[in-house]
C-alpha atoms as a PDB file:
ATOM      1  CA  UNK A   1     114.370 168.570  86.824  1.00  0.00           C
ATOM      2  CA  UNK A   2     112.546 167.230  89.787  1.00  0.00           C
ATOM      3  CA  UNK A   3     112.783 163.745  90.599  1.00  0.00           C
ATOM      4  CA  UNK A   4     110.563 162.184  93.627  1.00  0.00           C
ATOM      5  CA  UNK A   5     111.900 158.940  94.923  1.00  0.00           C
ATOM      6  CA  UNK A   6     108.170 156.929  95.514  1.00  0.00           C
ATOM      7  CA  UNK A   7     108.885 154.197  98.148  1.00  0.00           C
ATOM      8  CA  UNK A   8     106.706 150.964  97.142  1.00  0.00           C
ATOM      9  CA  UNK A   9     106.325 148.124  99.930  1.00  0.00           C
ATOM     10  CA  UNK A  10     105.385 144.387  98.014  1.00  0.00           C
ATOM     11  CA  UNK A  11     102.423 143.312  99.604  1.00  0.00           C
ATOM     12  CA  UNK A  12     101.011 139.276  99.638  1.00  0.00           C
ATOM     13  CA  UNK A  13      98.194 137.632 100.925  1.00  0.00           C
ATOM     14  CA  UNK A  14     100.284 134.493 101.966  1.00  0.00           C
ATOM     15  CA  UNK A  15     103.690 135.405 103.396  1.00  0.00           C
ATOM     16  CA  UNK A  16     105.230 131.949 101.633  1.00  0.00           C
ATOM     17  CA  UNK A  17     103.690 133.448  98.372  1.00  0.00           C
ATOM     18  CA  UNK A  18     106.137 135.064  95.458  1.00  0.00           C
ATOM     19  CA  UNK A  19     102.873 136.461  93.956  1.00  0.00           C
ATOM     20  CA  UNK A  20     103.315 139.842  95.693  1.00  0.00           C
ATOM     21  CA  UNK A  21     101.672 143.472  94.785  1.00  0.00           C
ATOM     22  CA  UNK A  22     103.607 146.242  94.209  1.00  0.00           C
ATOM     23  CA  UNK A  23     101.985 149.248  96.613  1.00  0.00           C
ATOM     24  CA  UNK A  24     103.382 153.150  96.767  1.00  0.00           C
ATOM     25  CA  UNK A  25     103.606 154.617 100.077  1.00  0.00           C
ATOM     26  CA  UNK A  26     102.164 158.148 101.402  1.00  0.00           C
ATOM     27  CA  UNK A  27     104.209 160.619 102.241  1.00  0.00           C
ATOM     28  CA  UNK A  28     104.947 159.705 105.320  1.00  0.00           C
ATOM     29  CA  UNK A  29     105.578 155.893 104.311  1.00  0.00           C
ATOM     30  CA  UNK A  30     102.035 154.670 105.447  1.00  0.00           C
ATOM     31  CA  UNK A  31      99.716 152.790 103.289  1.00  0.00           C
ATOM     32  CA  UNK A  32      96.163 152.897 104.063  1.00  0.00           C
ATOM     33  CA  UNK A  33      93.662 150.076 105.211  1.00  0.00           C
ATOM     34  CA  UNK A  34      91.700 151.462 102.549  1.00  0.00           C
ATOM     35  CA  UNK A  35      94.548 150.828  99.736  1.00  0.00           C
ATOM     36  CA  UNK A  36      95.239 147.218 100.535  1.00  0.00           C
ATOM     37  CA  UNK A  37      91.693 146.205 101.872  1.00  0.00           C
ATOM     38  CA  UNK A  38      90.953 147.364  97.779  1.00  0.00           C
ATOM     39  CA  UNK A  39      93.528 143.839  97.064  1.00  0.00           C
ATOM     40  CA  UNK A  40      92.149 141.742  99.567  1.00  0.00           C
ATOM     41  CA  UNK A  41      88.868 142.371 100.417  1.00  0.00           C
ATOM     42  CA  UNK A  42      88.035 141.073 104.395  1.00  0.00           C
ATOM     43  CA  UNK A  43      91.886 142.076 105.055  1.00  0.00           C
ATOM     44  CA  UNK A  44      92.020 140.936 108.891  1.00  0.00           C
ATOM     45  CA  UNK A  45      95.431 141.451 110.042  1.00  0.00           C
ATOM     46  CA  UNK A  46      99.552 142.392 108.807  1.00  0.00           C
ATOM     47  CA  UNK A  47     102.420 140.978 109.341  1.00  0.00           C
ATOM     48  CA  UNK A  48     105.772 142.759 108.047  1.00  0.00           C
ATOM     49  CA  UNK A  49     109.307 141.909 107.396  1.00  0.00           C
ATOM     50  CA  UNK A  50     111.936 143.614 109.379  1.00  0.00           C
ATOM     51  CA  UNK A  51     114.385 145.017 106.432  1.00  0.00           C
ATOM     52  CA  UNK A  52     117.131 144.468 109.468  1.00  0.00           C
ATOM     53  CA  UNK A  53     116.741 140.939 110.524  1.00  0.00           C
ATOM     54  CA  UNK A  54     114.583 139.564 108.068  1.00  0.00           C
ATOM     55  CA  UNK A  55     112.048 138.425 110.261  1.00  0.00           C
ATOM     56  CA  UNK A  56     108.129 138.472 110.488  1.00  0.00           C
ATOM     57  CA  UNK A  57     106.465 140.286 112.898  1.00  0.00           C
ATOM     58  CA  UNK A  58     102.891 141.640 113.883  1.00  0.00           C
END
């Protein structure tokens, strides 16, 4: 059968929180403003974690 592998990034509103959202990406491994401005409403800016050094970034 066919099996789609569905990327999901975890998603906080405090980077020191554990309390984070589980969010599928697009096709193309984007996630709309949209999509997580529906989980926190006034959303204002992102930081991400580099998967290769573990650090926070803009």
């Amino acid at each position: 059968g066919y099996f789609s592998m569905t990327m999901n990034i975890y998603v906080a509103q405090d980077i020191d929180s554990n309390d984070a959202l589980q969010v599928a990406v697009r096709a193309d491994n984007s996630v709309s403003y949209e999509t997580l401005n529906g989980f926190f409403s006034g959303l204002s800016g992102l930081k991400y974690k580099d998967p290769n050094t573990n650090v926070w970034t803009w």
